[in-house]
Protein backbone atom coordinates (compact mmCIF):
# COMPACT_ATOMS: atom_id res chain seq x y z
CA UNK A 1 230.11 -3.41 -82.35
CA UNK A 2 230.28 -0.66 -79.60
CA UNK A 3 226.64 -2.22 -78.48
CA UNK A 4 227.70 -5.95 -78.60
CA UNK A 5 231.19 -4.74 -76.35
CA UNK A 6 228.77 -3.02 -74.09
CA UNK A 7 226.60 -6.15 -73.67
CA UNK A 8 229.53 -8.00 -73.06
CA UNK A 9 230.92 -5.96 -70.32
CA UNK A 10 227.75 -5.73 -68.58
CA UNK A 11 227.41 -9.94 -68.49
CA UNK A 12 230.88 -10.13 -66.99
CA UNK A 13 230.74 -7.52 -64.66
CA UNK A 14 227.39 -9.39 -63.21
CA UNK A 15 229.04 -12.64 -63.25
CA UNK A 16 232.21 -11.13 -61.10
CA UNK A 17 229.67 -9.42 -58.47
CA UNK A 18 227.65 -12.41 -58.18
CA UNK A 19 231.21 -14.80 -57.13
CA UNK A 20 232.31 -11.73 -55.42
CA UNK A 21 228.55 -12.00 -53.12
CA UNK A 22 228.58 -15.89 -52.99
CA UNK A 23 232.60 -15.76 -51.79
CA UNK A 24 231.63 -13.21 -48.86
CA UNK A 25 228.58 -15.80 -47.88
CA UNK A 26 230.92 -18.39 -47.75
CA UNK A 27 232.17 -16.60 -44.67
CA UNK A 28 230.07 -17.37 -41.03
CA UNK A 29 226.87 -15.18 -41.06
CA UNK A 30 226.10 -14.33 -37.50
CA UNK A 31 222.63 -14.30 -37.99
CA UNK A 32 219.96 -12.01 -36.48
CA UNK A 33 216.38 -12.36 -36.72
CA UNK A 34 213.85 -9.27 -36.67
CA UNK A 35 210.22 -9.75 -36.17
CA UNK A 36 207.06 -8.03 -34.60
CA UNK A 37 204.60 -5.35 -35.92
CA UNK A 38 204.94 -2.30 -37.64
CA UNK A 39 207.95 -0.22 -35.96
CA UNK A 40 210.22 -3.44 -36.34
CA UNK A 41 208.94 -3.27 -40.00
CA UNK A 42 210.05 0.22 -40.18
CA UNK A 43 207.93 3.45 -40.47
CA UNK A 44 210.60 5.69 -40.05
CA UNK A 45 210.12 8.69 -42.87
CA UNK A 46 206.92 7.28 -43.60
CA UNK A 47 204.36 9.87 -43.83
CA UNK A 48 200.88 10.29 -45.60
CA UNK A 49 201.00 12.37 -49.20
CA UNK A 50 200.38 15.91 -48.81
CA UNK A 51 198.68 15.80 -52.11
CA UNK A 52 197.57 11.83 -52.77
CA UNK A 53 197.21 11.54 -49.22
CA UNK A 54 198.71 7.94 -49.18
CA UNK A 55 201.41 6.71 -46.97
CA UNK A 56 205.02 7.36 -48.71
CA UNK A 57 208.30 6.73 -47.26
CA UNK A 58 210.72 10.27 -47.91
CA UNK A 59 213.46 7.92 -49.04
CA UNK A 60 215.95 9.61 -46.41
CA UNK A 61 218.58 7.07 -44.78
CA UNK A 62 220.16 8.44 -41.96
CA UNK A 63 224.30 7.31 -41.44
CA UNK A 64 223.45 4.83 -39.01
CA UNK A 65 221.24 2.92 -41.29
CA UNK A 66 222.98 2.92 -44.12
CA UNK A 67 224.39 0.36 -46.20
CA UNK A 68 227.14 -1.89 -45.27
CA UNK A 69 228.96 -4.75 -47.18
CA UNK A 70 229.04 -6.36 -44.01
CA UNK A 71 225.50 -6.68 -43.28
CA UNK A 72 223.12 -8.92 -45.77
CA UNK A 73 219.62 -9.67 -44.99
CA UNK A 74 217.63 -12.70 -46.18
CA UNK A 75 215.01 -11.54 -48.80
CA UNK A 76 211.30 -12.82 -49.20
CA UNK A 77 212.82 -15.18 -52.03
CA UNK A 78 215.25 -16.54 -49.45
CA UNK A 79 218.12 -15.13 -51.20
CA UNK A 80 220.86 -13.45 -49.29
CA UNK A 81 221.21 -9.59 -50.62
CA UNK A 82 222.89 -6.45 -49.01
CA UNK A 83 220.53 -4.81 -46.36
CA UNK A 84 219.24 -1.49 -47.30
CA UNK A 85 216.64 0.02 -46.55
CA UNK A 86 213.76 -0.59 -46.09
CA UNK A 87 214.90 -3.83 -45.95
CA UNK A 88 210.96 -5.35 -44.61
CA UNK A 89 209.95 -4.05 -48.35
CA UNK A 90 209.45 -7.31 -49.81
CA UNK A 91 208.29 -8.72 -46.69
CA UNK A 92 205.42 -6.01 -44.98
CA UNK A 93 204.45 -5.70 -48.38
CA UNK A 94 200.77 -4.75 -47.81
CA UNK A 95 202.30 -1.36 -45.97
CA UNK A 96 204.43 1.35 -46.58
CA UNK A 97 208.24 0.72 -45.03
CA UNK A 98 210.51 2.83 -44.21
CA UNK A 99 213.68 2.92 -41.78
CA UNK A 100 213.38 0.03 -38.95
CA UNK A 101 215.85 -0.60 -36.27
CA UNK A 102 217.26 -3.47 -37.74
CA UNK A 103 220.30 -2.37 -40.05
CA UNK A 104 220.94 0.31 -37.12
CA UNK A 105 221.45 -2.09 -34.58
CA UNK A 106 223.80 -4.24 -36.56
CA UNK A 107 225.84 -0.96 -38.00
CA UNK A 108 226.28 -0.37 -33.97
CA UNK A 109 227.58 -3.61 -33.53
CA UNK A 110 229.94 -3.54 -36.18
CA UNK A 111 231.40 -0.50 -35.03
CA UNK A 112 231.45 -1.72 -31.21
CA UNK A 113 232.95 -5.26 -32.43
CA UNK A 114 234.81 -4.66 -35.72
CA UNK A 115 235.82 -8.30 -35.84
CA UNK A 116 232.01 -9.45 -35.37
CA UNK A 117 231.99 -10.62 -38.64
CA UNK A 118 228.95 -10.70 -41.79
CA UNK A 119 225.74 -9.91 -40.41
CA UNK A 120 222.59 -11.79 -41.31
CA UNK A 121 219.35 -10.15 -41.54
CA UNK A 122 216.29 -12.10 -41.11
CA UNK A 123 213.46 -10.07 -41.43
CA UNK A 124 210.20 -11.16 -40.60
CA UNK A 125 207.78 -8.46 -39.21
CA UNK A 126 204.23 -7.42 -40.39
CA UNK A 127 202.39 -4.31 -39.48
CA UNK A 128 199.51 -4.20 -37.36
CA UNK A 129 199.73 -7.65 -35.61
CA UNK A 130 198.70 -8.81 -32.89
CA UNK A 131 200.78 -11.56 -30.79
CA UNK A 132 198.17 -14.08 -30.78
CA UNK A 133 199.16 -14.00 -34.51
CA UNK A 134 202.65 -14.95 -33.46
CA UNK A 135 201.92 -18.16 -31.47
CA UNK A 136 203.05 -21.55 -32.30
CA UNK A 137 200.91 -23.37 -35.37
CA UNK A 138 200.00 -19.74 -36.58
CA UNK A 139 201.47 -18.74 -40.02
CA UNK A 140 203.35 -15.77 -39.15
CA UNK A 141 205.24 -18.45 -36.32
CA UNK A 142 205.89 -20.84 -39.04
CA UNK A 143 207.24 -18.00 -41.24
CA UNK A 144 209.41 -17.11 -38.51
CA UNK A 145 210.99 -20.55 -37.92
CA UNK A 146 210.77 -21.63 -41.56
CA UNK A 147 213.28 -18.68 -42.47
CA UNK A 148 214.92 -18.81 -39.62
CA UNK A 149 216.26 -22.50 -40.37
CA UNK A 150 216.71 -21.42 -43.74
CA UNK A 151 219.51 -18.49 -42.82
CA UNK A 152 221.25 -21.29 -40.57
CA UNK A 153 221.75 -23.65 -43.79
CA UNK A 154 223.44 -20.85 -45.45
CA UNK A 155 225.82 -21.62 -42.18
CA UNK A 156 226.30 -19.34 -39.50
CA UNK A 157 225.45 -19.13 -35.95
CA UNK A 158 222.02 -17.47 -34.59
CA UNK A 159 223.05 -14.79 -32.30
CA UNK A 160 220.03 -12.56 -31.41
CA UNK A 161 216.56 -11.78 -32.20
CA UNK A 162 215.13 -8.45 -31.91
CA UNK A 163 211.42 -8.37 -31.06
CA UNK A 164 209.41 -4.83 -31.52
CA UNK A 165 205.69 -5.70 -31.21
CA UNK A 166 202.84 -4.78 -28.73
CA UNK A 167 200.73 -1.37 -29.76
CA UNK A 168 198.08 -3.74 -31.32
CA UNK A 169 197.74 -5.34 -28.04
CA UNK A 170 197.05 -2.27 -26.04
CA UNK A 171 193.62 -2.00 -27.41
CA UNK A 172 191.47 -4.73 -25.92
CA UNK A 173 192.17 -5.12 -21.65
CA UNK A 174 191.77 -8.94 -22.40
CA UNK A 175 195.06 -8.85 -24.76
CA UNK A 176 196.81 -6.72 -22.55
CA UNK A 177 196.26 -9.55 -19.21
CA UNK A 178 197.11 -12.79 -21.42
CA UNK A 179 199.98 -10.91 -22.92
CA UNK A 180 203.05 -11.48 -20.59
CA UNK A 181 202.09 -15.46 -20.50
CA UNK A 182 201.46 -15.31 -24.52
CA UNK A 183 205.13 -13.81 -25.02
CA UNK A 184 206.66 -15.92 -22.68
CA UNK A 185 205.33 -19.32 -24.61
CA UNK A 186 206.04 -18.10 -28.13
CA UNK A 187 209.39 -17.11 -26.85
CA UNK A 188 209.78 -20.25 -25.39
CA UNK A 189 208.31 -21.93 -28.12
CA UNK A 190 210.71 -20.22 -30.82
CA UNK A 191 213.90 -21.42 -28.49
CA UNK A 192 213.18 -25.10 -28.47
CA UNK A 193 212.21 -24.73 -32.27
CA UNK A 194 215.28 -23.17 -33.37
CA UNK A 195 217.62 -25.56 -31.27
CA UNK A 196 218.88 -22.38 -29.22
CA UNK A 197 217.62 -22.32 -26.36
CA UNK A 198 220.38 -19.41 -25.07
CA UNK A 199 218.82 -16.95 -28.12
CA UNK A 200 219.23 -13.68 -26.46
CA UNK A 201 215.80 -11.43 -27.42
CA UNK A 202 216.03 -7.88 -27.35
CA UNK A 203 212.45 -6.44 -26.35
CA UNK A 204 211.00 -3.39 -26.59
CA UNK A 205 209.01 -2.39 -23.61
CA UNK A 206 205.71 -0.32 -23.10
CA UNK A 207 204.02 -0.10 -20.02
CA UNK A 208 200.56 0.64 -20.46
CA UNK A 209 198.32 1.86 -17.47
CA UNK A 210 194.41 0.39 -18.22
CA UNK A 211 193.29 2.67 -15.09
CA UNK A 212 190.24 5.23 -16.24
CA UNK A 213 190.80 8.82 -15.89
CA UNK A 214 188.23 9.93 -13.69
């Protein structure tokens, strides 16, 4: 009896979370879309095994990345859940994740703007790629937009992306010269697609000097 009551407790106690989530998301999501290469992904706390000698996140969240009911992120499934971290876990899944910038930067907006409203992550970044990868017709592109469209039918507004992506492109001088034209296309490119062509993009920048030490 004591198992059937527990049973039964457990069932409605999912049920009320699950109208308590889909109430919140009835609610504007101001949606914000995070894509690029591995840092965007998040390798914070990620370090290789002292023993196995394998990449392993240390599982430490620091305050301004943790949780908040206000901030949901868009899982691989295309399900809104709450953000935590790592919240690219589903989606860099041939890496190791750890902490990214993304819940960070909407925690600091919250507390700048506490009337912002529900925060939408979409998360969309894969380690080690280049931004060739990320041009128009390419799959990680389509992913992009494809998810990005779906986050808008959940209703909401896009308000930002945040793009952290460039190390891989360091390594060859020809990726490094076609690099400012290829980001200004796909950025370009992912304006007209979305049907925002006002998206601000937050960029990371690294300047990188090609001269030869002599």
């Amino acid at each position: 009896m004591g198992y059937m009551l527990s049973l039964i407790l457990l069932a409605l106690l999912a049920h009320a979370t699950s109208i308590s989530c889909q109430n919140i998301l009835e609610q504007r999501l101001n949606i914000i879309i995070l894509a690029g290469q591995s840092n965007m992904a998040g390798r914070g706390g990620v370090a290789n095994h002292s023993v196995r000698g394998i990449p392993t996140w240390d599982g430490d969240v620091p305050p301004q990345c943790q949780p908040n009911p206000w901030i949901f992120k868009l899982s691989a499934d295309m399900a809104w859940v709450e953000a935590r971290e790592p919240i690219l876990a589903d989606i860099d899944v041939k890496k190791t994740n750890g902490i990214g910038p993304g819940t960070a930067f909407a925690n600091a907006v919250l507390s700048k703007d506490p009337n912002f409203g529900l925060v939408g992550l979409v998360p969309c970044a894969i380690g080690g790629t280049h931004l060739s990868q990320w041009q128009k017709g390419g799959f990680l592109y389509e992913q992009l937009v494809k998810r990005a469209q779906m986050a808008l039918r959940s209703g909401g507004a896009y308000k930002a992306m945040l793009w952290y992506q460039g190390e891989t492109d360091t390594i060859y001088k020809q990726d490094v010269e076609l690099y400012q034209g290829r980001l200004k296309r796909f950025f370009n490119d992912l304006r007209s697609d979305l049907q925002a062509p006002r998206l601000p993009i937050f960029q990371v920048g690294t300047k990188v000097d090609m001269t030869e030490n002599t």
